[in-house]
Protein backbone atom coordinates (compact mmCIF):
# COMPACT_ATOMS: atom_id res chain seq x y z
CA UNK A 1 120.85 265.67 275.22
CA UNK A 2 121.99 263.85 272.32
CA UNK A 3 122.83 259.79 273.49
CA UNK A 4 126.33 259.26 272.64
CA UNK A 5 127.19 262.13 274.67
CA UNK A 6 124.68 261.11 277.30
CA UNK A 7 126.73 257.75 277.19
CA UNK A 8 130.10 259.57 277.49
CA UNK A 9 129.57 261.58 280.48
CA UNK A 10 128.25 258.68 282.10
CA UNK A 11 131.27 257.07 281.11
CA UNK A 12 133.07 260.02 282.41
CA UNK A 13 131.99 260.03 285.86
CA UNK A 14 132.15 256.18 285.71
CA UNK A 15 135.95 255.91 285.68
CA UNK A 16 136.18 258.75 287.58
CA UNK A 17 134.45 256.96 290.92
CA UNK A 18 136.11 254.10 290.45
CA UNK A 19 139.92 255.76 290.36
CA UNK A 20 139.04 257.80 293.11
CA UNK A 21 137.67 254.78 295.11
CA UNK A 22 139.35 253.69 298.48
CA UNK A 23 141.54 250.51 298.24
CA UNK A 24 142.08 248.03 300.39
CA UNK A 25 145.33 245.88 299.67
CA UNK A 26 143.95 243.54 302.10
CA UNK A 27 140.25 242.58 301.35
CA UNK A 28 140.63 243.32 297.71
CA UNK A 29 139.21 240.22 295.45
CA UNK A 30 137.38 239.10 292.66
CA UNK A 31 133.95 237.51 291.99
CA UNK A 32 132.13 236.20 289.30
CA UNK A 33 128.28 236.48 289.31
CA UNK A 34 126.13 234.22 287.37
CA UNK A 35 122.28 235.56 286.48
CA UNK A 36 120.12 232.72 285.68
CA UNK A 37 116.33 233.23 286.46
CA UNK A 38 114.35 236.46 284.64
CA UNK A 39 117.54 236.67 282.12
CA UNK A 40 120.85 235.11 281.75
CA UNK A 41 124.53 236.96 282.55
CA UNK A 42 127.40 236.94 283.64
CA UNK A 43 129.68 239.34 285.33
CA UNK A 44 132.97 240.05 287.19
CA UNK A 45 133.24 242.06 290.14
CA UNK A 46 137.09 243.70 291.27
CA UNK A 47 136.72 244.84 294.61
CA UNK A 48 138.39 248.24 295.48
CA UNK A 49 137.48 247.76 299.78
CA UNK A 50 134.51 245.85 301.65
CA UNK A 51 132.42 248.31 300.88
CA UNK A 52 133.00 249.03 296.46
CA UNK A 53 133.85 247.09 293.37
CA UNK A 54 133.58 247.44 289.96
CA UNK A 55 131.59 245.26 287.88
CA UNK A 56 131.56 244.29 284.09
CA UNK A 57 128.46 242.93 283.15
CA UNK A 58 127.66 241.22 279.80
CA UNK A 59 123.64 239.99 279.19
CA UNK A 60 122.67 237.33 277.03
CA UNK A 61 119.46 236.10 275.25
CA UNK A 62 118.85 233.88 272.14
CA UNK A 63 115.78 232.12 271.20
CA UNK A 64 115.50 229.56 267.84
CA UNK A 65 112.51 227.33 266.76
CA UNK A 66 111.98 225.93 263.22
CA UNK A 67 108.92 223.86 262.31
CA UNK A 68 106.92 222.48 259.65
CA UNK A 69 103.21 220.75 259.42
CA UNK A 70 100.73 219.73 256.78
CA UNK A 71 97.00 219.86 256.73
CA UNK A 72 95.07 217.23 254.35
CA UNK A 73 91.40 217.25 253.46
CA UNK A 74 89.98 214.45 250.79
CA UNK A 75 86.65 214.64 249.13
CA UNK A 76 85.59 211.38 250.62
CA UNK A 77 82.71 210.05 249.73
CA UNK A 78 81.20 214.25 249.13
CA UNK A 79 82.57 214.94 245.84
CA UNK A 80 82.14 218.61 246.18
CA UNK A 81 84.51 219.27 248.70
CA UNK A 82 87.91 219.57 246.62
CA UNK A 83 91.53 218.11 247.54
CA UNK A 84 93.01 220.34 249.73
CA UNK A 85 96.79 220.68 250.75
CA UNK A 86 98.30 223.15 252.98
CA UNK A 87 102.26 222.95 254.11
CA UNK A 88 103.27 225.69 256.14
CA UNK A 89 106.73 226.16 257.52
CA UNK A 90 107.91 228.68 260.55
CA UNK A 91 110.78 230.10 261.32
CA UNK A 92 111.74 232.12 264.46
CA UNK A 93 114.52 233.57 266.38
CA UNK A 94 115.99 236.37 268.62
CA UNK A 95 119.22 237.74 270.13
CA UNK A 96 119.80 239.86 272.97
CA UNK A 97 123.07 241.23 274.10
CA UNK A 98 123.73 244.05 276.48
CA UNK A 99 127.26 245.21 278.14
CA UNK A 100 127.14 247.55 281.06
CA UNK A 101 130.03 248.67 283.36
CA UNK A 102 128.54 249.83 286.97
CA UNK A 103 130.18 251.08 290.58
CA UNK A 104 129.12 249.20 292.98
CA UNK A 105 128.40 250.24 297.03
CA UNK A 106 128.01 247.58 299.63
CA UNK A 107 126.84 249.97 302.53
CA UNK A 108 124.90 247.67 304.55
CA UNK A 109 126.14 244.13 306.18
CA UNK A 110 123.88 242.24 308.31
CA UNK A 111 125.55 238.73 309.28
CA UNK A 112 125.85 237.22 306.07
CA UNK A 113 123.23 239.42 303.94
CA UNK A 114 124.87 242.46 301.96
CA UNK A 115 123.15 245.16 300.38
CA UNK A 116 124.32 247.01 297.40
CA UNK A 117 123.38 249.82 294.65
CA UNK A 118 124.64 250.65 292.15
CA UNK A 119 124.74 251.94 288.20
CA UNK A 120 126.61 253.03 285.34
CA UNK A 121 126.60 252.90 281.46
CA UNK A 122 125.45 250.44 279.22
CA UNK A 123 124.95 249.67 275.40
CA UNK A 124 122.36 247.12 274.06
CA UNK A 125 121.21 245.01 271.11
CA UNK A 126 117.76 243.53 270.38
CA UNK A 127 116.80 241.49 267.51
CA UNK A 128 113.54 239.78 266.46
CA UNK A 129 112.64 237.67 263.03
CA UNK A 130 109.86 235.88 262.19
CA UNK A 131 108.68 233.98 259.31
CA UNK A 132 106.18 231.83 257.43
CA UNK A 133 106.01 229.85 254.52
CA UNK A 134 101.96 228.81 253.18
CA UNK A 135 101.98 226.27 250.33
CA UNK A 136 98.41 225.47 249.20
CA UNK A 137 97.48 223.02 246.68
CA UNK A 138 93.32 222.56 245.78
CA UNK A 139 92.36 219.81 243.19
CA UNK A 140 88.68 220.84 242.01
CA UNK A 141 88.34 218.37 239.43
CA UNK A 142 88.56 220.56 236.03
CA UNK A 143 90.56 223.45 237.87
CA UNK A 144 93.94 223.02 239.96
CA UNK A 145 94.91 225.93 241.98
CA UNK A 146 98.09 226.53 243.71
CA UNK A 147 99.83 229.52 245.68
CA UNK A 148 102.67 230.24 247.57
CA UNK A 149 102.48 232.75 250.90
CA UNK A 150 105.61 234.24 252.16
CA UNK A 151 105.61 236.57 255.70
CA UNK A 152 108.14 238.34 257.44
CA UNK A 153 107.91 240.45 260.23
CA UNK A 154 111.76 241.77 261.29
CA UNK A 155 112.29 244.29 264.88
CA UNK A 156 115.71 245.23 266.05
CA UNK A 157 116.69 247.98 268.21
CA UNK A 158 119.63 249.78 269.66
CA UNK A 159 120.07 250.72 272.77
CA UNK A 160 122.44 253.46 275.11
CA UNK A 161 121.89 254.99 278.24
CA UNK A 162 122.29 254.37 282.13
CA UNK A 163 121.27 251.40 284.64
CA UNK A 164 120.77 251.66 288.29
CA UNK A 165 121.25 248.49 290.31
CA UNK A 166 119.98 247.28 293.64
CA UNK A 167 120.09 243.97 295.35
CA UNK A 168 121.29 241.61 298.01
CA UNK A 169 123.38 239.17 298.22
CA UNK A 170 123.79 235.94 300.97
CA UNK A 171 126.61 234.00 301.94
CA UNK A 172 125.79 230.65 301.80
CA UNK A 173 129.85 229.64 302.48
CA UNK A 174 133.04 231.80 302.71
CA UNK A 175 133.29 232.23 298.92
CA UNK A 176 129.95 231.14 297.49
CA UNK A 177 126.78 233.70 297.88
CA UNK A 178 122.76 234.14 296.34
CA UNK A 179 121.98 236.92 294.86
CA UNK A 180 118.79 238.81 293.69
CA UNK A 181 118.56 242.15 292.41
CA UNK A 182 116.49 245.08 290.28
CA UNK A 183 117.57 247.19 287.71
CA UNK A 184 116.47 250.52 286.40
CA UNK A 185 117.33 251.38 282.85
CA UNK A 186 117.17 254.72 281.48
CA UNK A 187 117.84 254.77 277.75
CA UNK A 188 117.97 256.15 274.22
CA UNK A 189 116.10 253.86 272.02
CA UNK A 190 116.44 253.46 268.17
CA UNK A 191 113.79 250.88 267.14
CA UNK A 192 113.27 249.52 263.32
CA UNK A 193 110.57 247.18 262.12
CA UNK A 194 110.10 245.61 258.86
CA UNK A 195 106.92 243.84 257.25
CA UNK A 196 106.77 242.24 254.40
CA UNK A 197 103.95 239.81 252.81
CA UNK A 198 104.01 238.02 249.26
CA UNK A 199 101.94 235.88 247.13
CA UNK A 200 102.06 233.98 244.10
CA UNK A 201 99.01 231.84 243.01
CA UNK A 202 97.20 231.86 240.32
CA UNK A 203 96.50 235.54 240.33
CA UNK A 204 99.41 237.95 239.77
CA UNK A 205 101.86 238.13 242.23
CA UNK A 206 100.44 240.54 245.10
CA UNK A 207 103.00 241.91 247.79
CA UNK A 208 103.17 244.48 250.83
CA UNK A 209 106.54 245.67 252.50
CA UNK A 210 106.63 248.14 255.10
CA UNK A 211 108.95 249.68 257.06
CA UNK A 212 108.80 252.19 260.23
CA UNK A 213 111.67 253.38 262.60
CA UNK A 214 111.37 255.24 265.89
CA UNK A 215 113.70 256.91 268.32
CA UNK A 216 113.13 258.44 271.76
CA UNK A 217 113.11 258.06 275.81
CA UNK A 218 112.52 255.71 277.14
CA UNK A 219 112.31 254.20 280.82
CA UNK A 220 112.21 250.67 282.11
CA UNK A 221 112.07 248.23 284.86
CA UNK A 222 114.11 244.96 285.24
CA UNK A 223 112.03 241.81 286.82
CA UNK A 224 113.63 240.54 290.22
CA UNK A 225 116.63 238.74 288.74
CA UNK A 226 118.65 235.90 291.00
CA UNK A 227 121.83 234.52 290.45
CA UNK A 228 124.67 232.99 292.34
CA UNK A 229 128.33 234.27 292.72
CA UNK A 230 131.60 232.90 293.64
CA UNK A 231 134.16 234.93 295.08
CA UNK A 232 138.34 234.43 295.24
């Protein structure tokens, strides 16, 4: 089945449940859930009764790191080992963002633990880039020699399908609660990766690009992630 309609139908049946849900003028409220350990989100919960909500979930990731070092190495008192000089600079970074919209069922409610399950459509965005910079320098006497090194490596993916949710959640006070919970994603998966290398030295400029892309299936499991919520 192609995705987007995969996505639709899901979408579809979605809305559906959550029109059709029971309501409950009196114990209907809000919460906002906050996922901080094995990923970071946040989401909002509108209670339809006790026992259902609705919940818009948005999931987050970033990662950035930029560095630079230099290695040295002087002849010294061997005069055949040549002046050496190698800078190399790295740069690195990803983003992650999901958005998922899921129906939520509370069946269960012992004292102040609740447990729920859950699911719903989702869309998702994955990005990866890496790079490195070599700059060499070697003295030997007579002959200098320099070059210049560039790599890339670049993955990014898109992402539709359904999630499945199921967790717990404990009241710690009247409005603030814990909660932990796993996630199964089933997904259409476009995936893209590019590789390129270049060098310019003394010899002529040598360079390698390649580029593959991938679509499919694909199934995955969520680590245990826990949280805390706050409900009004």
């Amino acid at each position: 089945m192609h995705p987007v309609r995969l996505f639709l139908i899901a979408a579809i049946l979605f809305l559906s449940a959550s029109i059709f849900a029971q309501t409950d003028s009196l114990n209907c409220k809000s919460q906002v859930q906050f996922h901080l350990v094995n990923g970071y989100s946040v989401s909002y919960l509108n209670f339809y009764s006790e026992q259902s909500a609705l919940r818009l979930k948005l999931d987050l990731g970033f990662s950035f790191n930029d560095d630079s070092g230099d290695q040295k190495n002087s002849p010294g008192l061997d005069s055949r080992i040549p002046d050496n000089t190698v800078t190399r600079k790295n740069k690195n970074n990803s983003q992650f963002i999901m958005i998922q919209a899921e129906y939520l069922n509370y069946p269960y409610k012992i004292s102040g633990l609740r447990l729920f399950w859950g699911g719903g459509p989702f869309l998702s965005y994955d990005r990866s880039f890496y790079q490195t910079t070599t700059e060499q320098y070697e003295d030997q006497g007579l002959n200098v020699y320099r070059s210049n090194q560039l790599f890339e490596d670049e993955d990014y993916s898109f992402s539709a399908g359904i999630v499945s949710a199921v967790g717990v959640e404990l009241s710690i006070t009247q409005n603030i609660s814990l909660i932990g919970e796993y996630n199964f994603y089933i997904k259409y998966k476009w995936f893209k990766k590019k590789y390129e290398s270049i060098l310019i030295g003394t010899q002529p400029i040598s360079s390698y690009f390649n580029e593959t892309s991938t679509v499919g299936w694909n199934l995955s499991l969520s680590n245990i992630k826990l949280g805390i919520s706050y409900r009004f």
